[in-house]
PDB file of N, CA and C in Angstrom:
ATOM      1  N   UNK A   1      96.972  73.225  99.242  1.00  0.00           N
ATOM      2  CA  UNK A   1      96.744  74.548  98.673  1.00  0.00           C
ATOM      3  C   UNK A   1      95.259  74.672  98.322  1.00  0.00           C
ATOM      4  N   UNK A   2      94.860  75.883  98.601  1.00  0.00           N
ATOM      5  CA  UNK A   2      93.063  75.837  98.471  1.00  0.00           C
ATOM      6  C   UNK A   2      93.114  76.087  96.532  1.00  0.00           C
ATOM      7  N   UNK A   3      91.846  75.536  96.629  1.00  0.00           N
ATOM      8  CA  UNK A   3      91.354  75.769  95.000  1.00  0.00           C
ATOM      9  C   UNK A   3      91.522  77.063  94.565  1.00  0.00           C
ATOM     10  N   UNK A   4      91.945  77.211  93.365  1.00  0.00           N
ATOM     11  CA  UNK A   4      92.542  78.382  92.664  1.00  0.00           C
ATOM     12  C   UNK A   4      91.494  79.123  92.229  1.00  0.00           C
ATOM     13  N   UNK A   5      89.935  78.759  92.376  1.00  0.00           N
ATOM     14  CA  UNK A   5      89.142  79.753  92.405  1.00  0.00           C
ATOM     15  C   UNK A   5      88.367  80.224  93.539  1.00  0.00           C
ATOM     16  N   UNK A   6      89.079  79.425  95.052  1.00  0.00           N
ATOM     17  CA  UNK A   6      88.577  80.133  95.822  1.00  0.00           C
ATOM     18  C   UNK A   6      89.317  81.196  96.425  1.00  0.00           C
ATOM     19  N   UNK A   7      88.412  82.279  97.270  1.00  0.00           N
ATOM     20  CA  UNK A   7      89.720  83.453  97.122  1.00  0.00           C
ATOM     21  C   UNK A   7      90.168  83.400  98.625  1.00  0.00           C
ATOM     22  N   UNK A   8      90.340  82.277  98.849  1.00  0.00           N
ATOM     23  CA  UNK A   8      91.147  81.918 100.445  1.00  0.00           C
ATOM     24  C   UNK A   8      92.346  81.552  99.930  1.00  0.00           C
ATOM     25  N   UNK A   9      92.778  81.213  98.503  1.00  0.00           N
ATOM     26  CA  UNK A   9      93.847  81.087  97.599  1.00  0.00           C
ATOM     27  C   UNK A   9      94.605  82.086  97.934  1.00  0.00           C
ATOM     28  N   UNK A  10      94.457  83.551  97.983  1.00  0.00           N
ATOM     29  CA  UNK A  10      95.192  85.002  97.768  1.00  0.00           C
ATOM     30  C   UNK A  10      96.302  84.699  98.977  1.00  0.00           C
ATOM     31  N   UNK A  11      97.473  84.732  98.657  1.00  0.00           N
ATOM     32  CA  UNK A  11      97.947  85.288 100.181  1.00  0.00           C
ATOM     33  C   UNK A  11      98.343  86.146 100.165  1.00  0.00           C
ATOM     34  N   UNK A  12      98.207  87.502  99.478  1.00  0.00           N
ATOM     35  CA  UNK A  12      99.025  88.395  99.155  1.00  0.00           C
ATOM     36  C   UNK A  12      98.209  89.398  98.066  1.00  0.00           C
ATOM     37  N   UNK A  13      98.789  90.317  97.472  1.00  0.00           N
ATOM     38  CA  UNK A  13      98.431  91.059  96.189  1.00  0.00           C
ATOM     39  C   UNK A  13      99.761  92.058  95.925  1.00  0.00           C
ATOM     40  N   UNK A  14     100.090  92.170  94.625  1.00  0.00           N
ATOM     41  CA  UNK A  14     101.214  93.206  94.049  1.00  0.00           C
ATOM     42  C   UNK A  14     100.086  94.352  93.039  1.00  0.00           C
ATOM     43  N   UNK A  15     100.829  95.525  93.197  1.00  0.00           N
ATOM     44  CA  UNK A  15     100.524  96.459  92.233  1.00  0.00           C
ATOM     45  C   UNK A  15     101.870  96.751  91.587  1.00  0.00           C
ATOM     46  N   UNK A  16     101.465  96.924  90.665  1.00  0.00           N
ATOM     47  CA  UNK A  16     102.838  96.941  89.215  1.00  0.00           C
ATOM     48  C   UNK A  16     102.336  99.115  88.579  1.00  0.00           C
ATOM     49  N   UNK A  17     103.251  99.563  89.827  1.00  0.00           N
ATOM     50  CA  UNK A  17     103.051 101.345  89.209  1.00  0.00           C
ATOM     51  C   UNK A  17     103.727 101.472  88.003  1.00  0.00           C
ATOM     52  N   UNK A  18     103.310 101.233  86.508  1.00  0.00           N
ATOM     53  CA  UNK A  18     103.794 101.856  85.358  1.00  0.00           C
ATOM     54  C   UNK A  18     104.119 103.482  85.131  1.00  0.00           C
ATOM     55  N   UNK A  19     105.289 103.667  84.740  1.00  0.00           N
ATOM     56  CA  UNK A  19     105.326 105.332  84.481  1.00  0.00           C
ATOM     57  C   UNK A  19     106.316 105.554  83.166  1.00  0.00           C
ATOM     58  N   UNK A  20     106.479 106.548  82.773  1.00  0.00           N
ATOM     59  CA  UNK A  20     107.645 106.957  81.866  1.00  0.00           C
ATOM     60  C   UNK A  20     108.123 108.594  82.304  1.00  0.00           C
ATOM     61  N   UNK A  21     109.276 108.746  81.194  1.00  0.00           N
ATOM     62  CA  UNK A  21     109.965 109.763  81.560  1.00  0.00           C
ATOM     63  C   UNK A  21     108.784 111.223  82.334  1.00  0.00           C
ATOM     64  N   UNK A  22     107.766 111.056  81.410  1.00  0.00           N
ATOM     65  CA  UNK A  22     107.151 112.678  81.302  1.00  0.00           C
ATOM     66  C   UNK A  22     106.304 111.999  83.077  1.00  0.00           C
ATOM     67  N   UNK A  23     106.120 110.647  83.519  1.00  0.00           N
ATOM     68  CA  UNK A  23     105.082 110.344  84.795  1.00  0.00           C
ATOM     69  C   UNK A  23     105.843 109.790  85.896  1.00  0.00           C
ATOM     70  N   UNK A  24     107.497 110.048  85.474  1.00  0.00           N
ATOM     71  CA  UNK A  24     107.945 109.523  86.723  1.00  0.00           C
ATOM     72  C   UNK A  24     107.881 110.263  88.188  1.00  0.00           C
ATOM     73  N   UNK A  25     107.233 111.727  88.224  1.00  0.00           N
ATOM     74  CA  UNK A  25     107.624 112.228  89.209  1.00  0.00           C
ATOM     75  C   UNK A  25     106.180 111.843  89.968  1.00  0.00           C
ATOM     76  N   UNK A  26     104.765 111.756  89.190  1.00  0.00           N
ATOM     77  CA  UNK A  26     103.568 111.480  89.542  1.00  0.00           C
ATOM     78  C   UNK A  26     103.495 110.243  89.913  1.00  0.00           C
ATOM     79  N   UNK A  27     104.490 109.362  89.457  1.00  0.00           N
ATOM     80  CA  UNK A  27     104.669 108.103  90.152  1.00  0.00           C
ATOM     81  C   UNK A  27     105.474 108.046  91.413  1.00  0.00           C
ATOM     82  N   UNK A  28     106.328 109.057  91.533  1.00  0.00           N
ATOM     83  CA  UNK A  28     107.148 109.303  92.692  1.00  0.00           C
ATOM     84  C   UNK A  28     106.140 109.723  94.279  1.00  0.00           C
ATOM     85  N   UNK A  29     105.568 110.743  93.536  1.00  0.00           N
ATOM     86  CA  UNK A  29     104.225 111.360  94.912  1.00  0.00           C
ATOM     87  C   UNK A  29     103.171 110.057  95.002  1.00  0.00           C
ATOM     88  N   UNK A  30     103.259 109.701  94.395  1.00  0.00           N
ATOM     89  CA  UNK A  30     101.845 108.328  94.343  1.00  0.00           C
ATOM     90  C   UNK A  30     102.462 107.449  95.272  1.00  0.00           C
ATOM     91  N   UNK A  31     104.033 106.560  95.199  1.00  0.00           N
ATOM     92  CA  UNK A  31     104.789 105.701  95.932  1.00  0.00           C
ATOM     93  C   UNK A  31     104.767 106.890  97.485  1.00  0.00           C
ATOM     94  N   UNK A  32     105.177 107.866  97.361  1.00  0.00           N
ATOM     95  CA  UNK A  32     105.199 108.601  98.788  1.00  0.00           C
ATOM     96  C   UNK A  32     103.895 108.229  99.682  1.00  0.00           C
ATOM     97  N   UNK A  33     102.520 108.835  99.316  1.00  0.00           N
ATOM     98  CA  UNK A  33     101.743 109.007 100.028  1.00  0.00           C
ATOM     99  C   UNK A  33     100.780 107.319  99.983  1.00  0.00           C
ATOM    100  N   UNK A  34     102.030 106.198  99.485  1.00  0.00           N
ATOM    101  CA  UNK A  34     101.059 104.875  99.279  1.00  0.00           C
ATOM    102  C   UNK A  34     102.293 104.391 100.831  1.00  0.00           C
ATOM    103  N   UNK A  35     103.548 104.929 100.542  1.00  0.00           N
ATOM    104  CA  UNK A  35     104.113 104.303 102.219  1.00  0.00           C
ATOM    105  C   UNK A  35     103.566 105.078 103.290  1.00  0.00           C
ATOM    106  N   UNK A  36     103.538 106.717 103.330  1.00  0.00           N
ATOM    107  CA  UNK A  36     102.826 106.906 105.072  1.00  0.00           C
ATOM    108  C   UNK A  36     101.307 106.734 105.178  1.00  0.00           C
ATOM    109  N   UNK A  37     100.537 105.988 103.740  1.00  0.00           N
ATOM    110  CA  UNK A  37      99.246 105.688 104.261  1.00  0.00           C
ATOM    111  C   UNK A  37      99.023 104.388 104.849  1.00  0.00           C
ATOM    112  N   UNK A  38     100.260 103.947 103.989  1.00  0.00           N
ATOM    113  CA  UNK A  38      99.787 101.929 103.990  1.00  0.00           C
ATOM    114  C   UNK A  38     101.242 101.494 104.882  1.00  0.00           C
ATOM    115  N   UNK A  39     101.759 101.594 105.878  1.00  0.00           N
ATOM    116  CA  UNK A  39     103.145 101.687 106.630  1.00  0.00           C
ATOM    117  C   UNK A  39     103.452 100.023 106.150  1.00  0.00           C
ATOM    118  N   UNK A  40     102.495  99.159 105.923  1.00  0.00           N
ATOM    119  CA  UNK A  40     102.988  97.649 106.285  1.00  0.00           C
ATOM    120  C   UNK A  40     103.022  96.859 104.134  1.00  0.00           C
ATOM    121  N   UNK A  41     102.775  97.937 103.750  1.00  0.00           N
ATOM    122  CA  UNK A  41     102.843  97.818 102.163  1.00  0.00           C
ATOM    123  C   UNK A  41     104.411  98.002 101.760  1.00  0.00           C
ATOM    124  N   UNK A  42     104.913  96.494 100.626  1.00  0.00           N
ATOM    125  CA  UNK A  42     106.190  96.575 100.843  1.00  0.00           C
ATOM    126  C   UNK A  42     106.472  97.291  99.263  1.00  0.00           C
ATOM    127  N   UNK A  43     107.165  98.811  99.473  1.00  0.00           N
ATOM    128  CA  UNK A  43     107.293  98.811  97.763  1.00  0.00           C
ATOM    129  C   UNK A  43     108.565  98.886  97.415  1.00  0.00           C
ATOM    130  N   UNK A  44     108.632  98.286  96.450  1.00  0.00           N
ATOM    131  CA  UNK A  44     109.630  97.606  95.761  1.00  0.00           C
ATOM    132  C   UNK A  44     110.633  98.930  94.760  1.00  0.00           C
ATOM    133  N   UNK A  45     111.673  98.456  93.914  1.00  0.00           N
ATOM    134  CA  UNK A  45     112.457  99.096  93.492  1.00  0.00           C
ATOM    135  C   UNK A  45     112.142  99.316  92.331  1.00  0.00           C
ATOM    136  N   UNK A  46     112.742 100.539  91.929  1.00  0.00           N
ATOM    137  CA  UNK A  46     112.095 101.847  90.616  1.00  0.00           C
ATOM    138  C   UNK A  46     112.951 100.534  89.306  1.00  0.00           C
ATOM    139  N   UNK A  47     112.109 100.406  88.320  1.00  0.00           N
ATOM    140  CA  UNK A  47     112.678  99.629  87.397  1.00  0.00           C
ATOM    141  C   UNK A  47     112.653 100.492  86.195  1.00  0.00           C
ATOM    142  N   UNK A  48     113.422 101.405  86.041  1.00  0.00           N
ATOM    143  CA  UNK A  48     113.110 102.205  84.700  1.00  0.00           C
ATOM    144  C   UNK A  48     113.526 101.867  83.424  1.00  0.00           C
ATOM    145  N   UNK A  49     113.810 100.862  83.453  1.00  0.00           N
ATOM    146  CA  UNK A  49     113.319  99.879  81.968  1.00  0.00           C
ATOM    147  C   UNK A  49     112.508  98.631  82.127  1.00  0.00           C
ATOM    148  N   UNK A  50     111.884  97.692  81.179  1.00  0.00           N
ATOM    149  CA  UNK A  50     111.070  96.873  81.330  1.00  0.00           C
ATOM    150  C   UNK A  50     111.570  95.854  82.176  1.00  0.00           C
ATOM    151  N   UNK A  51     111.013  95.020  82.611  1.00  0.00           N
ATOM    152  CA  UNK A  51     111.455  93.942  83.517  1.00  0.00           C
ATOM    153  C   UNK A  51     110.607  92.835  83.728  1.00  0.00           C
ATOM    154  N   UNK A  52     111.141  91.362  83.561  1.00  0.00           N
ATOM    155  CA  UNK A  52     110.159  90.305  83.329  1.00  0.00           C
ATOM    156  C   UNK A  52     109.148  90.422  82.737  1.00  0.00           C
ATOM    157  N   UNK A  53     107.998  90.357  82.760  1.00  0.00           N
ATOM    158  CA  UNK A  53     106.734  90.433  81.960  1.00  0.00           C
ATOM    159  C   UNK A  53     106.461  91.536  81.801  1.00  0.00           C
ATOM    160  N   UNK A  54     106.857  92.770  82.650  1.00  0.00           N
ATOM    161  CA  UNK A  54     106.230  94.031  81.900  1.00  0.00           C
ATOM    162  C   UNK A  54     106.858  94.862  81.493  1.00  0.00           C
ATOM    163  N   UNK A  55     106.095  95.986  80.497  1.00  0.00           N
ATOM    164  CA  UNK A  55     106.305  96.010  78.994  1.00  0.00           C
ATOM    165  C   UNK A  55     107.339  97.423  79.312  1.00  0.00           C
ATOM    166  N   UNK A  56     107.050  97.885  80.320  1.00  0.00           N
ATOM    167  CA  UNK A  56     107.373  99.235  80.616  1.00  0.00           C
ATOM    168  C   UNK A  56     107.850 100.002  82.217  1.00  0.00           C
ATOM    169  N   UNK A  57     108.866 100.631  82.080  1.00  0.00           N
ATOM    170  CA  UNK A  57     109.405 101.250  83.555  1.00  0.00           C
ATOM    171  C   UNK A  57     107.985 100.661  84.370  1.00  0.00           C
ATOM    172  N   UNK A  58     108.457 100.403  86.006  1.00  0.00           N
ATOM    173  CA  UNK A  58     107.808 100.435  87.048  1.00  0.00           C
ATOM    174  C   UNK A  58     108.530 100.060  87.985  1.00  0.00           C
ATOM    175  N   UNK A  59     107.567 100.211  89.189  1.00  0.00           N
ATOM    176  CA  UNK A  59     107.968  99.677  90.931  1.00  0.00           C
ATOM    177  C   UNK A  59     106.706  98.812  90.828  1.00  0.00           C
ATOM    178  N   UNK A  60     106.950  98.309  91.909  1.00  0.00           N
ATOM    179  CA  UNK A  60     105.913  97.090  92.470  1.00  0.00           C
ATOM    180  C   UNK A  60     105.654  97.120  93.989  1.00  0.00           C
ATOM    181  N   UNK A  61     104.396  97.492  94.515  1.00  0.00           N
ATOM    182  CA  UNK A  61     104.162  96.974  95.860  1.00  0.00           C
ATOM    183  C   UNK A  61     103.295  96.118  96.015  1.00  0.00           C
ATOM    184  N   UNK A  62     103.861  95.653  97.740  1.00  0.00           N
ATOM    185  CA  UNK A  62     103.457  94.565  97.632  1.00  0.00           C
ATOM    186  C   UNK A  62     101.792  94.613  99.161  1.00  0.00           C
ATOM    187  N   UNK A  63     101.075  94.054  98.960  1.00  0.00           N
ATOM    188  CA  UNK A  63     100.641  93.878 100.657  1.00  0.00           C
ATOM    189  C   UNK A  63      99.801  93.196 100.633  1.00  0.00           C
ATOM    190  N   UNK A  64      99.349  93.205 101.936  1.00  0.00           N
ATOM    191  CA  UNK A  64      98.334  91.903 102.259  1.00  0.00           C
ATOM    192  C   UNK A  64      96.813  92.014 101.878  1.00  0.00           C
ATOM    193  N   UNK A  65      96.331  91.036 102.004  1.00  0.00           N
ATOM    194  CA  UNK A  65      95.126  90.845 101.521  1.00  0.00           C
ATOM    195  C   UNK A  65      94.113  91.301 102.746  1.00  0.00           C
ATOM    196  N   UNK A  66      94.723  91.821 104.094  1.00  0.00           N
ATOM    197  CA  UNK A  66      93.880  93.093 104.943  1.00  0.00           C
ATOM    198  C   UNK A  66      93.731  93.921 104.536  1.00  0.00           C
ATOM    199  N   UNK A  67      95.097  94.611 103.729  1.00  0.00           N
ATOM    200  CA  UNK A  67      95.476  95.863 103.569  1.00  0.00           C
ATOM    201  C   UNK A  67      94.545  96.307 101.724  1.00  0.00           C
ATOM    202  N   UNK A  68      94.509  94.854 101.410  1.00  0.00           N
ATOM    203  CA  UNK A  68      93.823  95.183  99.824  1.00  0.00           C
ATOM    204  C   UNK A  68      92.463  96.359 100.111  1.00  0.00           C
ATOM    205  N   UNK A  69      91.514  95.675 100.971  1.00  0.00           N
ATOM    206  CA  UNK A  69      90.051  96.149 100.828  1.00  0.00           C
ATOM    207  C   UNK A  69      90.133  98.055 100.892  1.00  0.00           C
ATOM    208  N   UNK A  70      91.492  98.967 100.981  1.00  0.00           N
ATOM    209  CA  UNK A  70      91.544 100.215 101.787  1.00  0.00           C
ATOM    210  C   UNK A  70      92.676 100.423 100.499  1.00  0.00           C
ATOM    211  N   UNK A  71      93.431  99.613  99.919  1.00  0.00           N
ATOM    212  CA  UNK A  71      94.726 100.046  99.483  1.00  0.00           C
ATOM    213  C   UNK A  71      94.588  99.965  97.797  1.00  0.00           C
ATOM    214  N   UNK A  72      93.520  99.112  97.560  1.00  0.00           N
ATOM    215  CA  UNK A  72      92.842  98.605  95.818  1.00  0.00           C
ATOM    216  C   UNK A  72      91.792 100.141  95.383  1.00  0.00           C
ATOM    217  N   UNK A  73      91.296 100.759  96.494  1.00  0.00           N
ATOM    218  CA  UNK A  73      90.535 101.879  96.430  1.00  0.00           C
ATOM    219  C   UNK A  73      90.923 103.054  96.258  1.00  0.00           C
ATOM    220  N   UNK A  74      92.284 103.255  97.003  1.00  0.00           N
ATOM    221  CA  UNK A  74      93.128 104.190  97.117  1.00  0.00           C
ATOM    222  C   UNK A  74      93.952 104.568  95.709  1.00  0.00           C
ATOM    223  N   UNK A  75      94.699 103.431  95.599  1.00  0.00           N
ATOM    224  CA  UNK A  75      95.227 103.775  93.929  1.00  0.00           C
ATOM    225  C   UNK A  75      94.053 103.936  92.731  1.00  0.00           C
ATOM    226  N   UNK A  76      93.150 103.715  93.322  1.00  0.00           N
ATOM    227  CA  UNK A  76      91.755 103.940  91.836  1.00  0.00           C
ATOM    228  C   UNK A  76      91.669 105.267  92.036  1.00  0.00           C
ATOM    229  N   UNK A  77      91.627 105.969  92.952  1.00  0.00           N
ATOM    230  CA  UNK A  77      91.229 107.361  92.895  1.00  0.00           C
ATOM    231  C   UNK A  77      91.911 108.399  93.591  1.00  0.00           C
ATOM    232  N   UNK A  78      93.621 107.456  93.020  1.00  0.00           N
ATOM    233  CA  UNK A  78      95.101 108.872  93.869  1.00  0.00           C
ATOM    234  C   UNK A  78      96.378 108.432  92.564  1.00  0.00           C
ATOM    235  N   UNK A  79      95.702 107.780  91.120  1.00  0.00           N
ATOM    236  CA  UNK A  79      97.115 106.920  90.613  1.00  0.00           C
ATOM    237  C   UNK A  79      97.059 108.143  89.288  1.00  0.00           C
ATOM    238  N   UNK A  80      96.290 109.392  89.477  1.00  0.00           N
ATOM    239  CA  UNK A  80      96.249 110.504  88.454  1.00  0.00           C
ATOM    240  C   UNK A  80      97.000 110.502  86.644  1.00  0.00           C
ATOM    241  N   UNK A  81      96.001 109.391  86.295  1.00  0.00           N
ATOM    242  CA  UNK A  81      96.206 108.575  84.994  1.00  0.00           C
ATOM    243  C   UNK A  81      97.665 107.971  84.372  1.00  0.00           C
ATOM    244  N   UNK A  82      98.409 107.594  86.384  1.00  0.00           N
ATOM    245  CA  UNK A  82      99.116 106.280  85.770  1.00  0.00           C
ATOM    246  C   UNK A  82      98.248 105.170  85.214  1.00  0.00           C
ATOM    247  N   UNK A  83      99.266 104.077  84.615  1.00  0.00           N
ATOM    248  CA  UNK A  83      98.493 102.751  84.607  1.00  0.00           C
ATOM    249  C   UNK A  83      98.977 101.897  85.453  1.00  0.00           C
ATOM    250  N   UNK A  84      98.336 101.320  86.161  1.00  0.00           N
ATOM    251  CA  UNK A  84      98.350 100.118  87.160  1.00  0.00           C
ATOM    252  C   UNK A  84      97.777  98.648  86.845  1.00  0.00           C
ATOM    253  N   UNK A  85      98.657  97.661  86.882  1.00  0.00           N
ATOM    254  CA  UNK A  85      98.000  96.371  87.399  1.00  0.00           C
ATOM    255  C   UNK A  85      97.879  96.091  88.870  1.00  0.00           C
ATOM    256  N   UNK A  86      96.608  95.593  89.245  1.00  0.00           N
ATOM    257  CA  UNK A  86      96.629  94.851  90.301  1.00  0.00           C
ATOM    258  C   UNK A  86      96.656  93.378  90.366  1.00  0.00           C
ATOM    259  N   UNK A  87      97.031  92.646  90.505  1.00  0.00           N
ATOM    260  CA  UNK A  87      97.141  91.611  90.596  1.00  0.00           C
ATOM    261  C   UNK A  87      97.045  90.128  92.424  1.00  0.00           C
ATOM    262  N   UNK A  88      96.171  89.380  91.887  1.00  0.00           N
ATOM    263  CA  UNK A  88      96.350  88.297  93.564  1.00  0.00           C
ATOM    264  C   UNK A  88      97.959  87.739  93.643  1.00  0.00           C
ATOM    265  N   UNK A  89      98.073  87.514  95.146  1.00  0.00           N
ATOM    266  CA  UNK A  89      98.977  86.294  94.268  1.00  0.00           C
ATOM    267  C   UNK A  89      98.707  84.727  95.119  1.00  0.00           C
ATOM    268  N   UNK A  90      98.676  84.001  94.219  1.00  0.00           N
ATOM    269  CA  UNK A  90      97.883  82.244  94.336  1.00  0.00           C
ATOM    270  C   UNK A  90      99.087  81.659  94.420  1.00  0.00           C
ATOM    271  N   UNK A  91     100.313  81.433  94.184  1.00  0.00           N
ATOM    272  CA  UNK A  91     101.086  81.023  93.598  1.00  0.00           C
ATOM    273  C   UNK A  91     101.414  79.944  92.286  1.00  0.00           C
ATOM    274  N   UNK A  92     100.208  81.140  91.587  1.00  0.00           N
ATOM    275  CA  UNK A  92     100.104  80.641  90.045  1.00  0.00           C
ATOM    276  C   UNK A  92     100.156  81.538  89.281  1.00  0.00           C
ATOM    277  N   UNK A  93     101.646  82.687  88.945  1.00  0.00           N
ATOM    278  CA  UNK A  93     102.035  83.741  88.482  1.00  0.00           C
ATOM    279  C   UNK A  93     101.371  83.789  87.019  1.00  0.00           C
ATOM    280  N   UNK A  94     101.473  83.017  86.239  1.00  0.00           N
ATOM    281  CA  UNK A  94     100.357  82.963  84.766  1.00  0.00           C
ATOM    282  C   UNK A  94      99.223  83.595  84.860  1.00  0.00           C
ATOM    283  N   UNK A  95      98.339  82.609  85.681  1.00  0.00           N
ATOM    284  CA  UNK A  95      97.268  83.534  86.154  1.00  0.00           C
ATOM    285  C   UNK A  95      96.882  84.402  86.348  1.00  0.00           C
ATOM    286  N   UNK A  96      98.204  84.537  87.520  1.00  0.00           N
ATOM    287  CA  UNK A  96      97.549  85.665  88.811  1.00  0.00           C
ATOM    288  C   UNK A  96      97.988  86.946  87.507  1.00  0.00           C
ATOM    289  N   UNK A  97      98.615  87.350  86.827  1.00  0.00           N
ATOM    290  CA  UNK A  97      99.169  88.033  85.734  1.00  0.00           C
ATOM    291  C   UNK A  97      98.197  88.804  85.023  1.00  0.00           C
ATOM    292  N   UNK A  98      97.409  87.468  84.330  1.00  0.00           N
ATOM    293  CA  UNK A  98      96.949  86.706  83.053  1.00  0.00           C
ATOM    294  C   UNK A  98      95.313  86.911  83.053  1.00  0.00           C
ATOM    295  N   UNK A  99      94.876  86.061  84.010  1.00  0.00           N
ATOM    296  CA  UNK A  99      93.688  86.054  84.526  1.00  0.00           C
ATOM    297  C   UNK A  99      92.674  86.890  85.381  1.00  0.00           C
ATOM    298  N   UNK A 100      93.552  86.533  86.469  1.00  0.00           N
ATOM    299  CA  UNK A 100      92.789  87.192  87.584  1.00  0.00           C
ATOM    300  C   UNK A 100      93.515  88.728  88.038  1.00  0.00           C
ATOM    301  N   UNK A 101      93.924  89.526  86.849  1.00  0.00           N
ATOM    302  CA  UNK A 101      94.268  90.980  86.882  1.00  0.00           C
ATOM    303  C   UNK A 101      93.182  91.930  86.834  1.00  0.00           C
ATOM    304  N   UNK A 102      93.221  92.966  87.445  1.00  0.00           N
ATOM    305  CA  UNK A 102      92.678  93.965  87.231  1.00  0.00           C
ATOM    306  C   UNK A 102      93.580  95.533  87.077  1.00  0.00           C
ATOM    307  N   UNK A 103      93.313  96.138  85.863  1.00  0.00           N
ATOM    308  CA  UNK A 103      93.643  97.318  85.250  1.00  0.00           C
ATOM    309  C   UNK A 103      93.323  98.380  85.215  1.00  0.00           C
ATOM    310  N   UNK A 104      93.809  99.354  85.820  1.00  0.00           N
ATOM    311  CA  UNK A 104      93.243 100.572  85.976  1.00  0.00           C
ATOM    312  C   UNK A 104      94.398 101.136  85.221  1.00  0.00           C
ATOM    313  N   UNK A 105      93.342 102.320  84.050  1.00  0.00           N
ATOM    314  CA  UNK A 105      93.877 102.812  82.803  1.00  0.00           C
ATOM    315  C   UNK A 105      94.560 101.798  81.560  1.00  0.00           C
ATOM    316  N   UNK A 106      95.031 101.982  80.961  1.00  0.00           N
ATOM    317  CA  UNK A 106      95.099 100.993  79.725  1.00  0.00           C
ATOM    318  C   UNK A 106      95.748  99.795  80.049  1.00  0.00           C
ATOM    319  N   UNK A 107      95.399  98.820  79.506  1.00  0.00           N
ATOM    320  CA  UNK A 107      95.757  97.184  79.257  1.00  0.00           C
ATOM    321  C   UNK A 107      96.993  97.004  78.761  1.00  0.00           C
ATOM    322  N   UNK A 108      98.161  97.029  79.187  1.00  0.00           N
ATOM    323  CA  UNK A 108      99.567  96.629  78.635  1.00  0.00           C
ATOM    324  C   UNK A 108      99.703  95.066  78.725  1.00  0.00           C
ATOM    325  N   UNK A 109     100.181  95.442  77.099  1.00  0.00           N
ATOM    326  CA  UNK A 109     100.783  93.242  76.803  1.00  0.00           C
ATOM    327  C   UNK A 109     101.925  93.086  77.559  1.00  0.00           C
ATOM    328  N   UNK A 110     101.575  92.001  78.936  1.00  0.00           N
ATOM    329  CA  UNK A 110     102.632  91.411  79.116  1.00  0.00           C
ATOM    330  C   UNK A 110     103.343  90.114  78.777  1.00  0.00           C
ATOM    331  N   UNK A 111     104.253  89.862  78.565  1.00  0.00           N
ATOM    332  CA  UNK A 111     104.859  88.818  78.307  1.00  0.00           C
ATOM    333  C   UNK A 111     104.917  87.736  78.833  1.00  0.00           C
ATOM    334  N   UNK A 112     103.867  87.229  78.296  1.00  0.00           N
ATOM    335  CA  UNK A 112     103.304  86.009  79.390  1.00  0.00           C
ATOM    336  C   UNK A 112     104.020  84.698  79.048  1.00  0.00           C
ATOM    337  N   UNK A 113     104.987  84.402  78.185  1.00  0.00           N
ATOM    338  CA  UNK A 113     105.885  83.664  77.836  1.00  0.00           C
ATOM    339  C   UNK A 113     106.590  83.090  79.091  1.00  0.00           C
ATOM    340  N   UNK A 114     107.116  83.819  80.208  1.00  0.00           N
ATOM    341  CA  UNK A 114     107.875  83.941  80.990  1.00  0.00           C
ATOM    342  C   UNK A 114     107.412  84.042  82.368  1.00  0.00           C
ATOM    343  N   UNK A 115     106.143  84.017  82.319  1.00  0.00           N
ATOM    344  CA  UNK A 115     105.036  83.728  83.672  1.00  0.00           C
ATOM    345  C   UNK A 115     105.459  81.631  83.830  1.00  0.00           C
ATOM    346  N   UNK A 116     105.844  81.379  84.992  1.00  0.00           N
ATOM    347  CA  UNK A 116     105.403  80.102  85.189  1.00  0.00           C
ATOM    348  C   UNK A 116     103.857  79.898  85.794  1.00  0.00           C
ATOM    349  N   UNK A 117     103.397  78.718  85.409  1.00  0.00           N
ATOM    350  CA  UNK A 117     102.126  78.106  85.351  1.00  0.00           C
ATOM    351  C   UNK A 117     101.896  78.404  87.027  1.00  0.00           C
ATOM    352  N   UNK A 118     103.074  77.983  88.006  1.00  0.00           N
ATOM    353  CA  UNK A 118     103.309  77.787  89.143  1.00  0.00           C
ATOM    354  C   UNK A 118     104.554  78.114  89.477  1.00  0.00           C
ATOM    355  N   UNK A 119     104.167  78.529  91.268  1.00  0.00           N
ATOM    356  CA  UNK A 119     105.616  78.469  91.668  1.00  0.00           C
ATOM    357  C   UNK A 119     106.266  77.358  92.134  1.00  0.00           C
TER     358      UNK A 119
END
């Protein structure tokens, strides 16, 4: 496994779309126009209560680390003041969580209790 600070580590990246009652539909058009832009981005199922580490309703997609450099840009300036994590993934979920996140709109505590160190 390559060193966890080099970024040949990534094999992957998740975005974690946070919403609530009054942003679920802005989260709905956001998931639309993130599958017919990004066809090979896998998104995941509507969690409208919290789930594992995070604090609050979401979906999760998933894609590759081609698809990051076009798809990390896109939700910065189409996610119309959802909050988003982006996250790598190393297969060192603590981290990749913990550490090496990036947040667009506010910083939600996740429950990092329940992150393993590793997979």
């Amino acid at each position: 496994m390559p060193d966890a600070t080099d970024p040949a580590a990534i094999r992957g990246w998740h975005a974690h779309v946070y919403y609530d009652t009054a942003t679920r539909e802005t989260a709905a058009r956001l998931r639309e126009r993130l599958g017919a832009r990004f066809p090979n981005a896998c998104l995941g199922r509507w969690h409208d209560v919290p789930v594992g580490p995070h604090p609050a309703s979401m979906y999760q997609v998933a894609f590759s680390t081609a698809d990051a450099a076009a798809l990390i840009p896109f939700l910065a300036l189409n996610r119309r003041g959802l909050t988003i994590l982006v996250h790598p993934e190393t297969g060192r979920p603590k981290g990749d969580h913990l550490q090496h996140a990036l947040w667009m709109g506010a910083v939600l505590p996740l429950e990092a209790s329940i992150l393993p160190e590793s997979e």
